[in-house]
N, C-alpha and C. Protein backbone atom coordinates (compact mmCIF):
# COMPACT_ATOMS: atom_id res chain seq x y z
N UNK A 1 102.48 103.47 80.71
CA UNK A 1 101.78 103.06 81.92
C UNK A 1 102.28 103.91 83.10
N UNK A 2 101.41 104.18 83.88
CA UNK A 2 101.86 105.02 85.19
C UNK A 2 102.46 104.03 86.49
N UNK A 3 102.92 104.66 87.19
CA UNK A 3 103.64 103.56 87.90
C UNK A 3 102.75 103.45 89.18
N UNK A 4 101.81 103.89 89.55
CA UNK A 4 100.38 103.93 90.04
C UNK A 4 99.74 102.78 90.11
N UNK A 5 99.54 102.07 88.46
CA UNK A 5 98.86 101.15 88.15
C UNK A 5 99.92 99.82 88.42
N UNK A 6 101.07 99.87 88.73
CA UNK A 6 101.45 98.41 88.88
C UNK A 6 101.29 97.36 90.56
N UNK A 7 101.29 96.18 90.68
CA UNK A 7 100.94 96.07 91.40
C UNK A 7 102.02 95.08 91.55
N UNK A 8 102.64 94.51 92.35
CA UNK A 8 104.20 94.09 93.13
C UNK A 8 104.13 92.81 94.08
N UNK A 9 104.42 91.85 94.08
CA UNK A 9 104.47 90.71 94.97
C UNK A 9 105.66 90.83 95.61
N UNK A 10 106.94 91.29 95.29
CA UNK A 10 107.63 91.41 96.02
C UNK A 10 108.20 92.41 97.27
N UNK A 11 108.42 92.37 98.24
CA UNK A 11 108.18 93.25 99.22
C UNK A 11 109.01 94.45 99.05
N UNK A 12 110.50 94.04 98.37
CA UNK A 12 111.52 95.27 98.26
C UNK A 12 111.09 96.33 97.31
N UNK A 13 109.97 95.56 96.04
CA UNK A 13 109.61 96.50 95.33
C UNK A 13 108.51 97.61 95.85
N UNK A 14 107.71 97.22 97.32
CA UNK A 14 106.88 98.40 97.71
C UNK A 14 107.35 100.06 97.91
N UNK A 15 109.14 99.33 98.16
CA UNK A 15 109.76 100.85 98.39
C UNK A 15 109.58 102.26 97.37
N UNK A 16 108.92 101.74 95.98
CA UNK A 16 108.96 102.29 94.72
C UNK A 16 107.26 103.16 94.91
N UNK A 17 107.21 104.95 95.18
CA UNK A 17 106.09 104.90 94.74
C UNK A 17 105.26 104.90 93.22
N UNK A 18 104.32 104.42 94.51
CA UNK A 18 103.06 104.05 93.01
C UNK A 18 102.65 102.93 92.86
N UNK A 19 103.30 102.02 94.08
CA UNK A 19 103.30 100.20 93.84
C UNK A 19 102.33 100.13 94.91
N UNK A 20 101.77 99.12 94.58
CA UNK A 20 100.46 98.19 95.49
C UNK A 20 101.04 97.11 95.41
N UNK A 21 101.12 96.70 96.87
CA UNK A 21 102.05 95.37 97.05
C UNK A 21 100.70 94.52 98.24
N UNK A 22 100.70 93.42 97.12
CA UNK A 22 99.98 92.36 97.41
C UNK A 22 100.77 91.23 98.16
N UNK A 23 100.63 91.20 99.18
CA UNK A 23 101.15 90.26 100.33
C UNK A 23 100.90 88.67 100.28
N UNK A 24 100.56 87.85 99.19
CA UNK A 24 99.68 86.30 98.45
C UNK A 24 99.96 85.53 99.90
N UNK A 25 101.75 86.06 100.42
CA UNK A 25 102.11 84.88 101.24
C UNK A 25 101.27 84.66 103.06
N UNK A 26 100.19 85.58 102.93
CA UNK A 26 99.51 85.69 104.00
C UNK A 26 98.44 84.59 104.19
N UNK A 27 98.41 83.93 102.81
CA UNK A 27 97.02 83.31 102.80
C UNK A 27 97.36 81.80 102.94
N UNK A 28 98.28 81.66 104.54
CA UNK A 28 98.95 80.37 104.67
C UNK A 28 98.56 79.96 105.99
N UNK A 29 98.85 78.79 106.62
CA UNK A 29 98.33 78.68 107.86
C UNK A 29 99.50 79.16 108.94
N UNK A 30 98.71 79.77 109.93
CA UNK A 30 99.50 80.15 110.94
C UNK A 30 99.94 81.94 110.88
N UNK A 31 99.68 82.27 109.89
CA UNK A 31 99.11 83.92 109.31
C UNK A 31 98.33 84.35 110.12
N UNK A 32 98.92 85.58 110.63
CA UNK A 32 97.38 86.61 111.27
C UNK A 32 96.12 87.12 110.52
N UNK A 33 96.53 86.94 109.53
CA UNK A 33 95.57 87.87 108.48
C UNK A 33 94.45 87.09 108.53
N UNK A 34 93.36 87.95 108.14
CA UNK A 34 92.24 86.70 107.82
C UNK A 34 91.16 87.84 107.43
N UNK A 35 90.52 86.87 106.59
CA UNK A 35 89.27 87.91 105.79
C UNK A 35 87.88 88.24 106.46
N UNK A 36 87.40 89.94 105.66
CA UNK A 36 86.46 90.16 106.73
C UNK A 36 85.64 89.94 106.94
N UNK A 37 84.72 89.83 108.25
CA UNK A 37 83.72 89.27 108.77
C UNK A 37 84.00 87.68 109.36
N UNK A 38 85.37 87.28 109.94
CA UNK A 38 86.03 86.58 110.02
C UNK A 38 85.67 86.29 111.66
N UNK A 39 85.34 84.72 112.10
CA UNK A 39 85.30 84.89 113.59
C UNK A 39 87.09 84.49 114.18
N UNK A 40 87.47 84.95 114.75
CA UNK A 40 88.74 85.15 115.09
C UNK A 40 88.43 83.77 116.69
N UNK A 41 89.26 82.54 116.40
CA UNK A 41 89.39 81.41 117.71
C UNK A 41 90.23 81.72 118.26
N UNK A 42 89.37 83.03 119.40
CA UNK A 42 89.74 83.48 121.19
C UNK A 42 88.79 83.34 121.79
N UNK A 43 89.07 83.44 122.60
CA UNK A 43 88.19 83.33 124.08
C UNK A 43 87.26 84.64 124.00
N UNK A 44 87.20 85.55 123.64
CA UNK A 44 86.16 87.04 123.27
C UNK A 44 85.34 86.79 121.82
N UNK A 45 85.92 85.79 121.05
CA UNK A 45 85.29 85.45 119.53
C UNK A 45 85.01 87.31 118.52
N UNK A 46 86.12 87.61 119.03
CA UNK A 46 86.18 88.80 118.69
C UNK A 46 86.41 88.51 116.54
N UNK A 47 85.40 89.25 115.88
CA UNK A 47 85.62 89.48 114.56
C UNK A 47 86.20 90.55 113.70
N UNK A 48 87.28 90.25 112.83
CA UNK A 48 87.70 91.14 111.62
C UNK A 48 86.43 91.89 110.92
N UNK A 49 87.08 93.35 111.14
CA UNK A 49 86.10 93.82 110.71
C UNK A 49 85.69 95.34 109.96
N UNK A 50 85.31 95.44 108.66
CA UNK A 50 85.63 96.73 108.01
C UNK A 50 85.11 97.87 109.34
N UNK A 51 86.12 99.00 109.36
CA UNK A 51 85.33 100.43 109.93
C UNK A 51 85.37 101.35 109.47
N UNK A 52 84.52 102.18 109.26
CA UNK A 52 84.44 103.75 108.62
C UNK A 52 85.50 104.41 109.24
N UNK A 53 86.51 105.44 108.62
CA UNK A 53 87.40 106.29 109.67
C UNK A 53 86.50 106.86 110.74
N UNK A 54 85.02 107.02 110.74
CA UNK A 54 84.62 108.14 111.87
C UNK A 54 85.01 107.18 113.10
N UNK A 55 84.88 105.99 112.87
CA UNK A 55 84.86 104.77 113.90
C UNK A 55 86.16 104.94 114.45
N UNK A 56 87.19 105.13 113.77
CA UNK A 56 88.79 104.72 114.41
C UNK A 56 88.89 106.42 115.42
N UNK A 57 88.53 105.73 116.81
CA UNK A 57 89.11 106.40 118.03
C UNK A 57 89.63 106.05 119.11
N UNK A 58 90.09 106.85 119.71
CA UNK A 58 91.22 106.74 121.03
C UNK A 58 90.24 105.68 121.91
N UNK A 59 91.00 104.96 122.39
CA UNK A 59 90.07 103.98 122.87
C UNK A 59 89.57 102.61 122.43
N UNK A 60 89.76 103.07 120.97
CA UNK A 60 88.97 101.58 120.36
C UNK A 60 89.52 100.28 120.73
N UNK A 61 88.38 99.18 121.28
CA UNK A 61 89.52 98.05 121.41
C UNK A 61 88.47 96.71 120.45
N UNK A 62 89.27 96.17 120.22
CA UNK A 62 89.07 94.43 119.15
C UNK A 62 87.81 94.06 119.61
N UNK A 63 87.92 93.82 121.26
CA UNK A 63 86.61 93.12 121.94
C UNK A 63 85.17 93.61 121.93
N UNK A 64 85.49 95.40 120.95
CA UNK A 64 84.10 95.52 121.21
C UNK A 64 83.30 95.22 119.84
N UNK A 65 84.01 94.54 118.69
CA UNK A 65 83.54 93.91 117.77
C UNK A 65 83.68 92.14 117.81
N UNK A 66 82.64 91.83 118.38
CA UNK A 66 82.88 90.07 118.66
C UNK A 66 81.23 89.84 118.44
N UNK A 67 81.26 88.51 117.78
CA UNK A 67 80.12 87.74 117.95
C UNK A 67 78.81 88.14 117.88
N UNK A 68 78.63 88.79 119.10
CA UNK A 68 77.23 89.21 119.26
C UNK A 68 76.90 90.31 118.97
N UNK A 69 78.71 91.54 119.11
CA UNK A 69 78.00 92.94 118.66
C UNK A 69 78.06 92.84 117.24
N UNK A 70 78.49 92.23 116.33
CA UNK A 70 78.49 91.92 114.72
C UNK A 70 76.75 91.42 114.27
N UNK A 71 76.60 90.77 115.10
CA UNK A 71 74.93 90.53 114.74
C UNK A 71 74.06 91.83 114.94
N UNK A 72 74.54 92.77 115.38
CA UNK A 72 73.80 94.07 115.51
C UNK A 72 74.10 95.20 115.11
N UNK A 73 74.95 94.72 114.11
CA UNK A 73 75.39 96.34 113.23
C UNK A 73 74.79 96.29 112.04
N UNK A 74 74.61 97.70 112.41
CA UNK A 74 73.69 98.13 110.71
C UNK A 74 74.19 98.77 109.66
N UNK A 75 75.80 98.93 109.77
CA UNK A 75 76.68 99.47 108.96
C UNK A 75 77.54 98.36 108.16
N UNK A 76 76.88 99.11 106.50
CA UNK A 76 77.29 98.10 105.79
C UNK A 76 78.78 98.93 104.73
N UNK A 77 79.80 97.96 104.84
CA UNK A 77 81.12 99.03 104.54
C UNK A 77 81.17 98.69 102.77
N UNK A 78 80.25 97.35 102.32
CA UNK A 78 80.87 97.24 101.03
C UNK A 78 79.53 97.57 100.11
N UNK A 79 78.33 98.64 101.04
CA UNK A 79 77.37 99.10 100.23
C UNK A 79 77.48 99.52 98.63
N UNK A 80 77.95 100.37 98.86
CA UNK A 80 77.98 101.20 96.99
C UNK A 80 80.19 100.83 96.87
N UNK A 81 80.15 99.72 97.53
CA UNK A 81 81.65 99.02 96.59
C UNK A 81 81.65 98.97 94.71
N UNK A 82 80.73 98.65 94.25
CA UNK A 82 80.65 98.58 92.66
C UNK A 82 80.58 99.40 91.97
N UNK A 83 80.19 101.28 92.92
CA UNK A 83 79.82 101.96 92.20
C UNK A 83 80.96 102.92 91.42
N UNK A 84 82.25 102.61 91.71
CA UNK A 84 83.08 102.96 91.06
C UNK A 84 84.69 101.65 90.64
N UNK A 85 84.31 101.03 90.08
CA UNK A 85 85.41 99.95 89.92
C UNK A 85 86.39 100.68 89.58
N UNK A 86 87.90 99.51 89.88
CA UNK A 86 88.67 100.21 89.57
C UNK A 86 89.43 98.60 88.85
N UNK A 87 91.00 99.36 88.09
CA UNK A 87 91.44 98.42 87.36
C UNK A 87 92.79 98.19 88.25
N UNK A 88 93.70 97.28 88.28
CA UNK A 88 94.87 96.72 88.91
C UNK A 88 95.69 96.22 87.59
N UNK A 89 96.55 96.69 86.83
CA UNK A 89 97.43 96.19 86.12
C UNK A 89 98.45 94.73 86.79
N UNK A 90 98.40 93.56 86.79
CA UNK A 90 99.35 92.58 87.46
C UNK A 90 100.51 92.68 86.37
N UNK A 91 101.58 92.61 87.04
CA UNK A 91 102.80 92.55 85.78
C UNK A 91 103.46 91.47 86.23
């Protein structure tokens, strides 16, 4: 097995390359994390949200993905997601 394919819950093991370290303990209350297309409870109702790299520029800020500009995007990030699966060995 390549060490590529393993995938790590524990954090000291990310130091190892080739590990994909799955973070489980995020999915608790009081966690920042949160999944995408997510309305985020602030005062801007600003949403989590996939972006293409062309998108990530100087400037970018949180507030200009909220609420209303999410109802008007026509960019879809998990279009052709299936068209190449991939496998995750869990050990």
């Amino acid at each position: 097995m390549k060490d590529t394919e393993i995938v790590v819950s524990e954090f000291s093991d990310t130091k190892k390359p080739g590990k994909i370290f799955i973070d489980y303990l995020q999915n608790s209350q009081g966690r920042t994390m949160i999944c995408p297309y997510s309305l985020r409870a602030i005062e801007d109702a600003t949403v989590s949200c996939p972006l293409e790299w062309a998108e990530l520029k100087k400037g970018l800020k949180p507030t200009q993905f909220n609420l209303l500009t999410m109802a008007k995007r026509k960019f879809d990030p998990w279009k052709s997601i299936l068209d190449n699966p991939q496998k995750l060995e869990v050990k």
